[in-house]
N, C-alpha and C. Protein backbone atom coordinates (compact mmCIF):
# COMPACT_ATOMS: atom_id res chain seq x y z
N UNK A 1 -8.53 -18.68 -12.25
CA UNK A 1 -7.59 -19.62 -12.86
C UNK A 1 -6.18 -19.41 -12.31
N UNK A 2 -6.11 -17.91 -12.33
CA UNK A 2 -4.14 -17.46 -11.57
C UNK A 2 -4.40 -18.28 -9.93
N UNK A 3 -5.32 -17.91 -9.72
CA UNK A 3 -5.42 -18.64 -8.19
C UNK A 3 -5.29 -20.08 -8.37
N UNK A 4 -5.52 -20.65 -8.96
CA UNK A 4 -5.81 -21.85 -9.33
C UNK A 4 -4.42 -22.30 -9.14
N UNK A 5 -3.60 -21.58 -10.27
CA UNK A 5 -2.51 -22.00 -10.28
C UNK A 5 -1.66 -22.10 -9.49
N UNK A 6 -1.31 -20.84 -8.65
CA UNK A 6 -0.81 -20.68 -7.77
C UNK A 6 -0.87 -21.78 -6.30
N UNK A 7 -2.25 -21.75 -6.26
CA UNK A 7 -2.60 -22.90 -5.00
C UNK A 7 -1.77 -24.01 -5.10
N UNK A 8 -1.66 -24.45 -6.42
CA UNK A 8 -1.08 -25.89 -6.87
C UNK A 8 0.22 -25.73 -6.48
N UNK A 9 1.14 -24.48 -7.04
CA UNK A 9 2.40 -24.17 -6.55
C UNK A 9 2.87 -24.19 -5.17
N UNK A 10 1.94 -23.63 -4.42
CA UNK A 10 1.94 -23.22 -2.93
C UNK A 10 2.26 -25.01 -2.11
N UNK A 11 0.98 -25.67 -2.60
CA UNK A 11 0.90 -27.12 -2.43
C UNK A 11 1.93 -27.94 -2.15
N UNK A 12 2.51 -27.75 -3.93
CA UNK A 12 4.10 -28.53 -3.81
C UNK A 12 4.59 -27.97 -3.25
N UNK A 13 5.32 -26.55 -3.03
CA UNK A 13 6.38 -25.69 -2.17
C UNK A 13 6.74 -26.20 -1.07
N UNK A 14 4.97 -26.87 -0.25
CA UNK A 14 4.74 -26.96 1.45
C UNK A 14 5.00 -28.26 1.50
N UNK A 15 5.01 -29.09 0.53
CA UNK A 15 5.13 -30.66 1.02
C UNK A 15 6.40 -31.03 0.69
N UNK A 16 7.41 -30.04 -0.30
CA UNK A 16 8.69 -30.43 -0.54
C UNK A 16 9.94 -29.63 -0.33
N UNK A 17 9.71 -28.54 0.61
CA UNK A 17 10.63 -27.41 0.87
C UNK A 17 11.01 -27.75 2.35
N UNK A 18 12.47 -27.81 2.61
CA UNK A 18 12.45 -27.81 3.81
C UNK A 18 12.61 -26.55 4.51
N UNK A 19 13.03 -25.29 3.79
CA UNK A 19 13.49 -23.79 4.66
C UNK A 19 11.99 -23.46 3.84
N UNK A 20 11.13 -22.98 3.02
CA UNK A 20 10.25 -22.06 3.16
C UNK A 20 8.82 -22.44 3.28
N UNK A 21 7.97 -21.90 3.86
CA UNK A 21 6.73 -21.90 3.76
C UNK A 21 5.73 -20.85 3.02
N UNK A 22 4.89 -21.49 2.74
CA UNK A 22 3.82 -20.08 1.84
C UNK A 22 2.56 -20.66 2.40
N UNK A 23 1.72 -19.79 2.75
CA UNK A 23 0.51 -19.29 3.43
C UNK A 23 -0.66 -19.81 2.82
N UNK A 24 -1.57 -20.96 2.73
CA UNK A 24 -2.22 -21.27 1.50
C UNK A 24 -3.63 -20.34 1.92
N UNK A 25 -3.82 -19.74 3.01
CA UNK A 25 -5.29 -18.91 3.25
C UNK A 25 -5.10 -17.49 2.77
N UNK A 26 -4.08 -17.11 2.19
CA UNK A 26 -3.92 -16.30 2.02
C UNK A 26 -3.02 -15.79 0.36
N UNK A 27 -3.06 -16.72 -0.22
CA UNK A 27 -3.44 -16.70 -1.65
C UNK A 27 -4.35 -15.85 -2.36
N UNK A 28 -3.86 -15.29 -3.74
CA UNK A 28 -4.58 -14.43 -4.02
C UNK A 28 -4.69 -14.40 -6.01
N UNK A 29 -5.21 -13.83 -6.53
CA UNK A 29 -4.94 -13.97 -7.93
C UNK A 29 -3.37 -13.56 -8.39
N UNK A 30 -3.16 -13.08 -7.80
CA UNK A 30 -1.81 -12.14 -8.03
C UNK A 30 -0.96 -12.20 -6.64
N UNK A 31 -1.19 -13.29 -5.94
CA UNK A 31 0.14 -12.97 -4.78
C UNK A 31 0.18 -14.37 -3.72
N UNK A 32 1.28 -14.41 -3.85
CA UNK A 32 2.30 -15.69 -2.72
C UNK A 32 2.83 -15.44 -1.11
N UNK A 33 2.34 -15.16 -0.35
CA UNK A 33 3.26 -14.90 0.57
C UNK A 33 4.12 -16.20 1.71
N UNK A 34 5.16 -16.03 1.66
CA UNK A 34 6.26 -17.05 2.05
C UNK A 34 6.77 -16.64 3.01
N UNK A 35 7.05 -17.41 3.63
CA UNK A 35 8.05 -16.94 5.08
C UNK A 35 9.47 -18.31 4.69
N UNK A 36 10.56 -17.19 4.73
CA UNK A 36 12.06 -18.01 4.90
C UNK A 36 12.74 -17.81 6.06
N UNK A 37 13.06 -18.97 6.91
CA UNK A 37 13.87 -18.87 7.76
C UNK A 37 15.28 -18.27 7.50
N UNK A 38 16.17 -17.62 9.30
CA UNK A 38 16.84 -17.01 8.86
C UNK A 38 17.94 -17.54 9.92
N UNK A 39 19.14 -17.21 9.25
CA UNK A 39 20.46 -18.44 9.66
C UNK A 39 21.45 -17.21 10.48
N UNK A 40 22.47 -18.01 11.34
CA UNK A 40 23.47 -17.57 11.79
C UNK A 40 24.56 -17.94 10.60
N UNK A 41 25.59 -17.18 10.94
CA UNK A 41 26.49 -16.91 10.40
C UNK A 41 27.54 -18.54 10.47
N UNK A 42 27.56 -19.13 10.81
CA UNK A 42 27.60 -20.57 11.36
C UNK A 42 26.72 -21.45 10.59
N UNK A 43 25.62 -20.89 10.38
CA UNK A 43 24.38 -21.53 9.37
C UNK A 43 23.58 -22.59 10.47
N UNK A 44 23.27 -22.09 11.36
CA UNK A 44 22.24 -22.88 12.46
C UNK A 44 21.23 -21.67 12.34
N UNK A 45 20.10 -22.23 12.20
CA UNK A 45 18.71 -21.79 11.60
C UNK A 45 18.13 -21.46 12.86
N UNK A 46 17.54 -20.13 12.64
CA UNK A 46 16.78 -19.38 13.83
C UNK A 46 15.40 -19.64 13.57
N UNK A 47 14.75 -19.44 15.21
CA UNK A 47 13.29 -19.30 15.32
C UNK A 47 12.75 -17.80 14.70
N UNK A 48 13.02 -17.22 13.42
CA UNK A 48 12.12 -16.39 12.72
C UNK A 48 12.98 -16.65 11.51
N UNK A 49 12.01 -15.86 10.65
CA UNK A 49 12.68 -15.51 9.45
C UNK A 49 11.77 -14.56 8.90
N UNK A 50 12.12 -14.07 7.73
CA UNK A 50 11.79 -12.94 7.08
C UNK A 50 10.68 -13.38 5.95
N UNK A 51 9.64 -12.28 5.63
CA UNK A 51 8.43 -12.76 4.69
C UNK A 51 8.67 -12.74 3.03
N UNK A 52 8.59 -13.08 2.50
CA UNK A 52 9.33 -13.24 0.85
C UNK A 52 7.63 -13.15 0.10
N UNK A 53 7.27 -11.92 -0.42
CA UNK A 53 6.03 -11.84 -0.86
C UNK A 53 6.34 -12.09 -2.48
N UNK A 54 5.59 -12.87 -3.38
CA UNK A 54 5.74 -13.16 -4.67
C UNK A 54 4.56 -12.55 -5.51
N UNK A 55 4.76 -11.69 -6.41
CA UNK A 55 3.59 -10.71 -6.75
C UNK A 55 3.96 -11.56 -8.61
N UNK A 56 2.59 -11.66 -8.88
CA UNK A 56 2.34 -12.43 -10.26
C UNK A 56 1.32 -11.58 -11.30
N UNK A 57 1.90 -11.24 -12.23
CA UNK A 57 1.04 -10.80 -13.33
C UNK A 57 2.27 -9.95 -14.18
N UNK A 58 1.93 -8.58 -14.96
CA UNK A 58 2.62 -8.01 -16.26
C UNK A 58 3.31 -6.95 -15.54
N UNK A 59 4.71 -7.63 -15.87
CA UNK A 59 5.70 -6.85 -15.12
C UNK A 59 5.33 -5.18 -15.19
N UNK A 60 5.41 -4.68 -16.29
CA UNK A 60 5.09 -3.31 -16.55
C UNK A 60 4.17 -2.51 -15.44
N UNK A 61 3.38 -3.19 -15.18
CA UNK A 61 2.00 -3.01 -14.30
C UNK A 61 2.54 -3.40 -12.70
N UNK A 62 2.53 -4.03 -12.59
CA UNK A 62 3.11 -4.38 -11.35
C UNK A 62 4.74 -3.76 -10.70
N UNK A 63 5.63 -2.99 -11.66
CA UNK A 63 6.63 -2.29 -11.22
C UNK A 63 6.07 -0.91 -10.66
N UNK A 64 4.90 -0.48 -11.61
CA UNK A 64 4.47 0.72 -11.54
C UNK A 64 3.36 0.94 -10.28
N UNK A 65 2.92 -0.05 -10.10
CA UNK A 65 1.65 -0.43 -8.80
C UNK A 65 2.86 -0.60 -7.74
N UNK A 66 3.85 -1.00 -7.59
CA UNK A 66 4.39 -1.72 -6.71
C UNK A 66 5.70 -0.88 -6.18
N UNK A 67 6.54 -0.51 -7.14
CA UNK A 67 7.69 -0.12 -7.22
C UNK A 67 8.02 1.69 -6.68
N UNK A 68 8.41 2.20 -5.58
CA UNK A 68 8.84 3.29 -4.90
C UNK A 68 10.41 3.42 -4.42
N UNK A 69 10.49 4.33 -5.00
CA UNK A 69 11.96 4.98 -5.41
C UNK A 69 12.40 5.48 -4.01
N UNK A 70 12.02 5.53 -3.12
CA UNK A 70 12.12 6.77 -1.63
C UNK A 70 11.43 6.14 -0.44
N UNK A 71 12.79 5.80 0.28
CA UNK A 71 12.44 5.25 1.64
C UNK A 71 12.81 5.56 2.86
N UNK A 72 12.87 7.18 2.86
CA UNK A 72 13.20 7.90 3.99
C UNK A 72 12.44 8.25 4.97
N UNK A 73 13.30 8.40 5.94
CA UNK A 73 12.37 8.47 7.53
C UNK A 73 11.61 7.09 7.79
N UNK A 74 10.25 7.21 7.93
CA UNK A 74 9.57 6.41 8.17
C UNK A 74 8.32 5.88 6.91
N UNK A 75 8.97 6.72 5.86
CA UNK A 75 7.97 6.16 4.83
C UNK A 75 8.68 5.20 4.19
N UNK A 76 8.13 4.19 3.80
CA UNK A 76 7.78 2.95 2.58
C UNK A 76 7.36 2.97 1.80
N UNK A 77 7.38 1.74 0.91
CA UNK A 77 6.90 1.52 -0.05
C UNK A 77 5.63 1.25 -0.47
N UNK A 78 5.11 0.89 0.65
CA UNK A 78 3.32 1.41 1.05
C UNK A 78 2.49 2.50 0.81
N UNK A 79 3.62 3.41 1.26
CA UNK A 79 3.39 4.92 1.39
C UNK A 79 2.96 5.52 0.14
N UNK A 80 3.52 4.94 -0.96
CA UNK A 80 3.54 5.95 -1.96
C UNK A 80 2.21 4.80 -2.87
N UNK A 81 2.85 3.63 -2.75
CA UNK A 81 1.21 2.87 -3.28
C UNK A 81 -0.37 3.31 -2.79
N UNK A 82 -0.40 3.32 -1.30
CA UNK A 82 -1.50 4.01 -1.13
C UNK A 82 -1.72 5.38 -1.39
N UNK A 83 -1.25 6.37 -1.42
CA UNK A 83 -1.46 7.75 -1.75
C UNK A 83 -1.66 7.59 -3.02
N UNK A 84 -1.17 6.90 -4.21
CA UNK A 84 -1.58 7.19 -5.35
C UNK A 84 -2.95 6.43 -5.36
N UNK A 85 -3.34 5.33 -4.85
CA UNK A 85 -4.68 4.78 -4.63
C UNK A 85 -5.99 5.54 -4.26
N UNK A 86 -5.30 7.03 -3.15
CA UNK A 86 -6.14 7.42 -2.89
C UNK A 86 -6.51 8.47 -3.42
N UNK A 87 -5.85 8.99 -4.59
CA UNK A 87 -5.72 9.75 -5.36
C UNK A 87 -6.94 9.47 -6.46
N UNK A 88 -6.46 8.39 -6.87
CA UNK A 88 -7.31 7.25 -7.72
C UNK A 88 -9.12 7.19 -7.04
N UNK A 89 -9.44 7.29 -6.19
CA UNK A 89 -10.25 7.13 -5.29
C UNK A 89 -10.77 8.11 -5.22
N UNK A 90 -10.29 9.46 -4.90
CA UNK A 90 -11.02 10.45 -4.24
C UNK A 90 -11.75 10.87 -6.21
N UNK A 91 -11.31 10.73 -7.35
CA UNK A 91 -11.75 10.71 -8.20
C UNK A 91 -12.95 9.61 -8.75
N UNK A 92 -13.26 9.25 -8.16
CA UNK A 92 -14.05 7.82 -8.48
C UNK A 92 -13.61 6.78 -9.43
N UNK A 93 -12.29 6.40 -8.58
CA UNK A 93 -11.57 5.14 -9.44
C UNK A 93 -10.66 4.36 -8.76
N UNK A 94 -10.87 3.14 -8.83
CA UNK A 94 -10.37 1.94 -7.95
C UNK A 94 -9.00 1.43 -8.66
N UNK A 95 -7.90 1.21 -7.79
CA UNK A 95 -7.02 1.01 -8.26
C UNK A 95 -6.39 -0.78 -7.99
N UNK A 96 -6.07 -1.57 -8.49
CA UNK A 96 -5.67 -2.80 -7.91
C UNK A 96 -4.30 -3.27 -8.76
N UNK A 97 -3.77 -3.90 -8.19
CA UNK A 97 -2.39 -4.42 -8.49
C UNK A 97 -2.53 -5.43 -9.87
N UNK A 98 -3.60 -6.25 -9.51
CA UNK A 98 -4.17 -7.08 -10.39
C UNK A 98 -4.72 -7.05 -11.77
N UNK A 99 -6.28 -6.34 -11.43
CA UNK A 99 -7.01 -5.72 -12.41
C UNK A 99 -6.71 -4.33 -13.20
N UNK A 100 -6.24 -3.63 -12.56
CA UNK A 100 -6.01 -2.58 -13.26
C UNK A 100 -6.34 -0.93 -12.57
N UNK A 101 -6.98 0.24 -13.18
CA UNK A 101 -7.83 1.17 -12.93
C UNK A 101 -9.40 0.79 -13.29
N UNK A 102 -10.42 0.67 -12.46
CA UNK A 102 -11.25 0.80 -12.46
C UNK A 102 -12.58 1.93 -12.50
N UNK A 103 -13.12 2.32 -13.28
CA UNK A 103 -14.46 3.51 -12.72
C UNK A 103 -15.28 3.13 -11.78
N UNK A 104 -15.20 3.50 -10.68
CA UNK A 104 -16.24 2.69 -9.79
C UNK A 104 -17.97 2.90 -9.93
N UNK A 105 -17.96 3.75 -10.76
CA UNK A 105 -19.21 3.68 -11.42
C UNK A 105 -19.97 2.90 -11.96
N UNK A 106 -19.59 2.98 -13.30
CA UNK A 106 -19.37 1.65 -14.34
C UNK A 106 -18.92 0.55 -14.44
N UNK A 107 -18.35 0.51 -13.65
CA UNK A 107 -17.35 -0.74 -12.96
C UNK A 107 -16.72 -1.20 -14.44
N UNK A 108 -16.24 -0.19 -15.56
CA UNK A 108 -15.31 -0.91 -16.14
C UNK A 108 -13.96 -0.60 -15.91
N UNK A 109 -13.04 -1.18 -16.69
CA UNK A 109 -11.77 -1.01 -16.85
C UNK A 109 -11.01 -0.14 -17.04
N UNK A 110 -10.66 0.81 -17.33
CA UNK A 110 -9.87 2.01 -17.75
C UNK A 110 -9.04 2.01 -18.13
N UNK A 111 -7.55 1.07 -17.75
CA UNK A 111 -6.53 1.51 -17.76
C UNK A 111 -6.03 -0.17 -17.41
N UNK A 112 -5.09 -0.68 -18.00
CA UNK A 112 -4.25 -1.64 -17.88
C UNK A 112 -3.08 -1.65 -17.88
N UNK A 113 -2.38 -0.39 -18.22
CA UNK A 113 -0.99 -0.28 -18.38
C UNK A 113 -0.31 0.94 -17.88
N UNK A 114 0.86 1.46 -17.36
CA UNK A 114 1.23 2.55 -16.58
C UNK A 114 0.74 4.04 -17.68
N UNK A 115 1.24 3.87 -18.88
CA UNK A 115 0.77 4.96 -19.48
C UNK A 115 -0.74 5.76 -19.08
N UNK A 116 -1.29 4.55 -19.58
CA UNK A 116 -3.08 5.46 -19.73
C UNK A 116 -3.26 6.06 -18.37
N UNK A 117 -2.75 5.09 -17.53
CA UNK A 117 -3.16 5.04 -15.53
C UNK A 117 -2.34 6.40 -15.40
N UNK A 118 -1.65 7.06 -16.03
CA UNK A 118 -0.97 8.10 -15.71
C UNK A 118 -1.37 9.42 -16.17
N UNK A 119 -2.23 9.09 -17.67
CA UNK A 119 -2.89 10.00 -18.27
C UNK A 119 -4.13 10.00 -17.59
N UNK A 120 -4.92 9.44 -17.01
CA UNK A 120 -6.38 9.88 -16.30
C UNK A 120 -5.62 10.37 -15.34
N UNK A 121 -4.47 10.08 -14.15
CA UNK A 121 -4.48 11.40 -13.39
C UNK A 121 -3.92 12.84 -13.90
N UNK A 122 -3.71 12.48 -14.82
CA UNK A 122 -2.93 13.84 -14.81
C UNK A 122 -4.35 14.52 -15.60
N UNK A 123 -5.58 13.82 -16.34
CA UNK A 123 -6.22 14.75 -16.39
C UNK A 123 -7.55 15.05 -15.31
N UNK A 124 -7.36 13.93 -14.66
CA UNK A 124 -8.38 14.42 -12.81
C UNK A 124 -7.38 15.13 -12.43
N UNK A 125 -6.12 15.34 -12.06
CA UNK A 125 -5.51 16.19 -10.99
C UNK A 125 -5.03 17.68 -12.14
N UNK A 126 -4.76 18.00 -13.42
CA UNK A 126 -4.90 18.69 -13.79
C UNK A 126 -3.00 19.41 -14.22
N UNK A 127 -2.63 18.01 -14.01
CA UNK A 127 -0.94 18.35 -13.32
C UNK A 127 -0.32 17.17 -13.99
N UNK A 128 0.48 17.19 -14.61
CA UNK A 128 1.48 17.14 -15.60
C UNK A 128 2.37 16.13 -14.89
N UNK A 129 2.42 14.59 -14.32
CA UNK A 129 3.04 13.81 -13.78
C UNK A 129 3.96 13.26 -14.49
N UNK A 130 5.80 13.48 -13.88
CA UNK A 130 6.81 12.51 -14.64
C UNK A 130 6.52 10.68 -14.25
N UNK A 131 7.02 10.41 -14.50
CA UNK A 131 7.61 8.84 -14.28
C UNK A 131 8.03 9.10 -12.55
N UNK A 132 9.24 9.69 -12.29
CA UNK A 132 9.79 9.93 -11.22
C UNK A 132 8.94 10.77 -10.12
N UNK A 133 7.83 11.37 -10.63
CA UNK A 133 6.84 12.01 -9.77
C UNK A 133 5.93 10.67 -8.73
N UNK A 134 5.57 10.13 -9.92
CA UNK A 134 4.79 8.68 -9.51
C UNK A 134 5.79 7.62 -8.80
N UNK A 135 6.69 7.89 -8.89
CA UNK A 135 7.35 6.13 -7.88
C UNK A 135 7.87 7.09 -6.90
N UNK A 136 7.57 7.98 -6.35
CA UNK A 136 8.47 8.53 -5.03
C UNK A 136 7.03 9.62 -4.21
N UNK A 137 6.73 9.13 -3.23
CA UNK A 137 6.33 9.49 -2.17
C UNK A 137 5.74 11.02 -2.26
N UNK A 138 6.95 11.47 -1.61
CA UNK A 138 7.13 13.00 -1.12
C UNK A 138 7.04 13.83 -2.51
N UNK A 139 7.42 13.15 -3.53
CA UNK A 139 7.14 14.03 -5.21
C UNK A 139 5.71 13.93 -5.06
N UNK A 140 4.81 12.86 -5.29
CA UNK A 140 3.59 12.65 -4.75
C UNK A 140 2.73 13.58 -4.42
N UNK A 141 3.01 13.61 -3.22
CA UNK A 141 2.16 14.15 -1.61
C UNK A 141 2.82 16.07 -1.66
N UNK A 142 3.55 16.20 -2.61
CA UNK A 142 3.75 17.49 -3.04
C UNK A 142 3.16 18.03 -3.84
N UNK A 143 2.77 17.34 -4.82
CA UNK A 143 1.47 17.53 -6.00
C UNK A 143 0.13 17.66 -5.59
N UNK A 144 -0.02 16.53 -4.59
CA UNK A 144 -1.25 16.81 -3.80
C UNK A 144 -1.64 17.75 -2.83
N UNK A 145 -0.57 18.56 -2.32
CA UNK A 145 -0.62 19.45 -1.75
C UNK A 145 -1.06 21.16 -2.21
N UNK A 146 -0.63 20.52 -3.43
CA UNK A 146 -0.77 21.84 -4.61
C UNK A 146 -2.24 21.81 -5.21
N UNK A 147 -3.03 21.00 -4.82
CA UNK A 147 -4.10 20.91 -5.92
C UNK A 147 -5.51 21.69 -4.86
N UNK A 148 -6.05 21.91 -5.45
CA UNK A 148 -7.28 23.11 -4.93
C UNK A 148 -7.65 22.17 -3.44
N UNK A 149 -7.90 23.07 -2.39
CA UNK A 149 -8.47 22.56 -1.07
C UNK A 149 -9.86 21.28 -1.01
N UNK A 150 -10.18 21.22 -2.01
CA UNK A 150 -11.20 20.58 -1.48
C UNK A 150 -10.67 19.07 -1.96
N UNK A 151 -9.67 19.13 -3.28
CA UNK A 151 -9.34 17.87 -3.65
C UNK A 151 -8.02 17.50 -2.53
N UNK A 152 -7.63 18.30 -2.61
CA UNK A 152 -6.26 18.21 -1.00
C UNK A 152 -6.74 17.20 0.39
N UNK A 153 -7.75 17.74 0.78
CA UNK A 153 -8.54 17.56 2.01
C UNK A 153 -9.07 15.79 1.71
N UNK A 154 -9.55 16.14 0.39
CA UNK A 154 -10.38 14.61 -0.07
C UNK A 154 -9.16 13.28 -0.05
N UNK A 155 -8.25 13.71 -1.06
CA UNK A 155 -7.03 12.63 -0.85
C UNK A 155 -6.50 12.90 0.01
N UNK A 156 -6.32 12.90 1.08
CA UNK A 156 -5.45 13.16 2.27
C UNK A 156 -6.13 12.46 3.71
N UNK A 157 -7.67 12.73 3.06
CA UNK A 157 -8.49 12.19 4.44
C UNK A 157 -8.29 10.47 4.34
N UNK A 158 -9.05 10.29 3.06
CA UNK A 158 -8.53 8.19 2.21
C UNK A 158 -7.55 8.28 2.85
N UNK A 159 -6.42 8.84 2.22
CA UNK A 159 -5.04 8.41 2.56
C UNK A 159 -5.25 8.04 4.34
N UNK A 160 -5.20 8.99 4.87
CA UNK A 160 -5.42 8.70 6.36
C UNK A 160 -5.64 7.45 6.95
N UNK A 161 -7.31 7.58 6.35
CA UNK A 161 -7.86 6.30 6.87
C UNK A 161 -7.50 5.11 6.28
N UNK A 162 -7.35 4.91 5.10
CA UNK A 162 -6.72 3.33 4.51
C UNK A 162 -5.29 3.08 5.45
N UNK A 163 -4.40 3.94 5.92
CA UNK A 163 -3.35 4.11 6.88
C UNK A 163 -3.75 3.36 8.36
N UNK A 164 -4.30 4.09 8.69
CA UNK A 164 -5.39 3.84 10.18
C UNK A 164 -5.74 2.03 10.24
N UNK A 165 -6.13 1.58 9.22
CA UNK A 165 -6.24 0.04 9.23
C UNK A 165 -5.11 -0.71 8.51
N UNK A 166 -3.82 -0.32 8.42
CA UNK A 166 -2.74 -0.87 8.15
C UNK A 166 -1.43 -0.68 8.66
N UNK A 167 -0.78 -1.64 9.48
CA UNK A 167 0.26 -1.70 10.36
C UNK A 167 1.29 -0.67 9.68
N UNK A 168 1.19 0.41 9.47
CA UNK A 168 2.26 1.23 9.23
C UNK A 168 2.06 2.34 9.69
N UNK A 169 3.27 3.23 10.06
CA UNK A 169 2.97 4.43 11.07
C UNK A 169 2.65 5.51 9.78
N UNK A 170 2.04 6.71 10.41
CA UNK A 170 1.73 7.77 9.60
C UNK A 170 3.60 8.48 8.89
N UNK A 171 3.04 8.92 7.73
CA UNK A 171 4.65 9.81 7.50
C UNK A 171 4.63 11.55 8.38
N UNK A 172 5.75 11.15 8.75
CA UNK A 172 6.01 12.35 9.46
C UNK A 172 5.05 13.83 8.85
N UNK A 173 5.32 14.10 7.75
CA UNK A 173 5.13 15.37 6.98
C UNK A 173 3.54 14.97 7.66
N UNK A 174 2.44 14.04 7.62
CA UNK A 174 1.13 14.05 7.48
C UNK A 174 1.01 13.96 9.02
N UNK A 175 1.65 14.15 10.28
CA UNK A 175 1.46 13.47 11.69
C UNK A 175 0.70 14.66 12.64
N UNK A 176 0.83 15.99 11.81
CA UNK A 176 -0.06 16.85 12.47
C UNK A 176 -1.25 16.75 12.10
N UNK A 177 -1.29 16.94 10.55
CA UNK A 177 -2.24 16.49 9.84
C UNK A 177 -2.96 15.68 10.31
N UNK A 178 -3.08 14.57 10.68
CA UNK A 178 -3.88 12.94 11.92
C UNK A 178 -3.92 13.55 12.76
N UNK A 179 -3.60 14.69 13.63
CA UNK A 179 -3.75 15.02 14.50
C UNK A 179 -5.00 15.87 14.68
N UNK A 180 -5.67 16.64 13.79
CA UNK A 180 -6.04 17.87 13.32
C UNK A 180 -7.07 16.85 13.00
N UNK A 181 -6.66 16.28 12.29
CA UNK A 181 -8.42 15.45 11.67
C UNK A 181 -8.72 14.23 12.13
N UNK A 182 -8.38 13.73 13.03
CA UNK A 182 -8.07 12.13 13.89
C UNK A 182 -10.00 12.51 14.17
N UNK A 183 -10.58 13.35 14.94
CA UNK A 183 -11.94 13.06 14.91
C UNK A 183 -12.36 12.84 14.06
N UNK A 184 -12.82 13.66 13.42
CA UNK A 184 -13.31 13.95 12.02
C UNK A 184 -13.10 13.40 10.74
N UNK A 185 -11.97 12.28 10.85
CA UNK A 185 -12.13 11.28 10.21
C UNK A 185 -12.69 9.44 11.30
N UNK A 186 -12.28 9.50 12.19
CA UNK A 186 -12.31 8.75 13.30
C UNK A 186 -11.54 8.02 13.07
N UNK A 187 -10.22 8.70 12.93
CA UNK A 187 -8.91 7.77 12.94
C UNK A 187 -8.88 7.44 14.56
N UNK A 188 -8.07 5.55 14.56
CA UNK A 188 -7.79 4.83 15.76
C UNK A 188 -6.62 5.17 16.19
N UNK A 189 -6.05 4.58 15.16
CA UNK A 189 -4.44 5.12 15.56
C UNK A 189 -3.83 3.31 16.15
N UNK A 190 -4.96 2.19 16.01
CA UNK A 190 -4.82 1.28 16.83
C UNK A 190 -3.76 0.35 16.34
N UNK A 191 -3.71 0.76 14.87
CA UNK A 191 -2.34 -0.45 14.51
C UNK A 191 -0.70 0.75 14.15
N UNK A 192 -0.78 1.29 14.47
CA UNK A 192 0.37 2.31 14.71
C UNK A 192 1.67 1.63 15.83
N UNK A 193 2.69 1.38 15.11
CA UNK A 193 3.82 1.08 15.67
C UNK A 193 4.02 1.88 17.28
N UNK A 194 4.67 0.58 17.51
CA UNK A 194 4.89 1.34 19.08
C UNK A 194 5.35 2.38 19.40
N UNK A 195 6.66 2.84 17.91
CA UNK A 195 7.76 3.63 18.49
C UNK A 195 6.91 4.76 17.68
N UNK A 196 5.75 4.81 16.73
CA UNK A 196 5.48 5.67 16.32
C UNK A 196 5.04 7.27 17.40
N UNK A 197 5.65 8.16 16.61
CA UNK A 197 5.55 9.54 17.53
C UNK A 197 4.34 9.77 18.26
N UNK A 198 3.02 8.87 16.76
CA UNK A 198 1.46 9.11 17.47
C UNK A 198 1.03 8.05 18.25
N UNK A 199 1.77 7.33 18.99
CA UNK A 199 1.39 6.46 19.44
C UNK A 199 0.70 6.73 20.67
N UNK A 200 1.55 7.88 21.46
CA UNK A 200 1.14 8.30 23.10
C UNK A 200 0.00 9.26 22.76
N UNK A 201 -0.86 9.45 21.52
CA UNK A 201 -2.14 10.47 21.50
C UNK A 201 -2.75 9.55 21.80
N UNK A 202 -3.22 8.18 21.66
CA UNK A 202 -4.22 7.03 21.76
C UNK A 202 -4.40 6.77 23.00
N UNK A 203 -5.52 7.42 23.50
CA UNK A 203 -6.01 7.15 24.91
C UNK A 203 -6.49 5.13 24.90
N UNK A 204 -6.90 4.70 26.16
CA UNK A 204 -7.09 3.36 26.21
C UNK A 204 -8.57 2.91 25.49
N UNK A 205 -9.41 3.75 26.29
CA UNK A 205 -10.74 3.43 25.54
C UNK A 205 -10.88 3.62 24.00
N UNK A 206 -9.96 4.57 23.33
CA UNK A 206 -10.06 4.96 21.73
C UNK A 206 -9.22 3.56 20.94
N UNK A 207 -8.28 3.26 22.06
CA UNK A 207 -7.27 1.50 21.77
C UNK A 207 -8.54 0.48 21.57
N UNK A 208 -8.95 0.70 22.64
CA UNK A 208 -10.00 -0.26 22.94
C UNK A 208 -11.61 -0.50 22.48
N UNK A 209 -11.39 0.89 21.59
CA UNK A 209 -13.07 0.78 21.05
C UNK A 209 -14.13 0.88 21.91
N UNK A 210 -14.08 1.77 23.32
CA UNK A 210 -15.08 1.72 24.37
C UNK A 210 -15.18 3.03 24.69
């Protein structure tokens, strides 16, 4: 039905906007993505513009899925969404922006709101998470570092690989780390920024899948 709606929005946007566009194949229950052109200072409109993503559902939920406090070096706001995903994961539980926490077992629900979603990790990881632990990265990936080797190894490998198929470079702190386990997980390395440090480990055939 949110899709529903949205489509309709997207619809009008495209037939009556003259600066933005939104993507109609790529609609989702919970998300818009738009591209706005971008102007000179003069106001003569350039060949690009910047992507304007519109995320829909309960604010509460979606600040907490979405929202990262720490954007240093080369980490984002990606960064810290997926690591807690994979956190979520290496425990047997699916995390989505949309739906909620999932058991991937049972495939029910768990968790709909930042509280509870905060109380199952803290009682899978065993560790006592602030507010400010969860929206920042490196607070994060410091907790996870602390937790017994085998759960370390487990979220760290996910993390990796959900990385590995998404245009963002590894964070520095984890780049030996990909290095060390790039077989053994069969990380590509293939959508890794150009300027990224790991870029010159990627031989052609490992680029190339041959």
């Amino acid at each position: 039905m949110t899709r529903a709606i949205l489509k309709g929005i997207v619809t009008k946007i495209n037939a009556h906007a003259d600066n933005l566009y939104c993507d109609e194949k790529k609609i989702t229950p919970g998300n818009i993505f738009g591209l706005f052109p971008q102007y000179t200072e003069s106001g003569d409109r350039l060949d690009y513009g910047v992507q304007i993503d519109w995320m829909i559902g309960n604010m509460k939920w979606l600040e907490f899925s979405y929202y990262s406090e720490s954007y240093e070096g080369n980490v984002k706001g990606l960064h810290r969404t997926q690591l807690m995903l994979s956190i979520f994961n290496h425990y047997g539980l699916s995390f989505s922006h949309i739906k909620g926490v999932t058991d991937l077992e049972t495939k029910e629900v768990v968790a709909t709101n930042p509280k509870v979603a905060v109380e199952i990790l803290e009682e899978k990881t065993g560790v006592k998470l602030s507010k400010n632990t969860i929206k920042n990265y490196f607070k994060l990936i410091d907790v996870v570092n602390k937790l017994p080797k085998k759960d370390k190894d487990g979220i760290i490998g996910i993390f990796l690989k959900i990385l590995d198929k998404t245009r963002a470079d590894i964070p520095t702190d984890l780049q030996a780390t990909w290095k060390k386990r790039k077989s053994e997980l069969g990380l590509t390395g293939k959508f890794l920024p150009e300027n990224s440090l790991l870029a010159e480990s990627i031989t052609f055939k490992e680029y190339f899948n041959i």
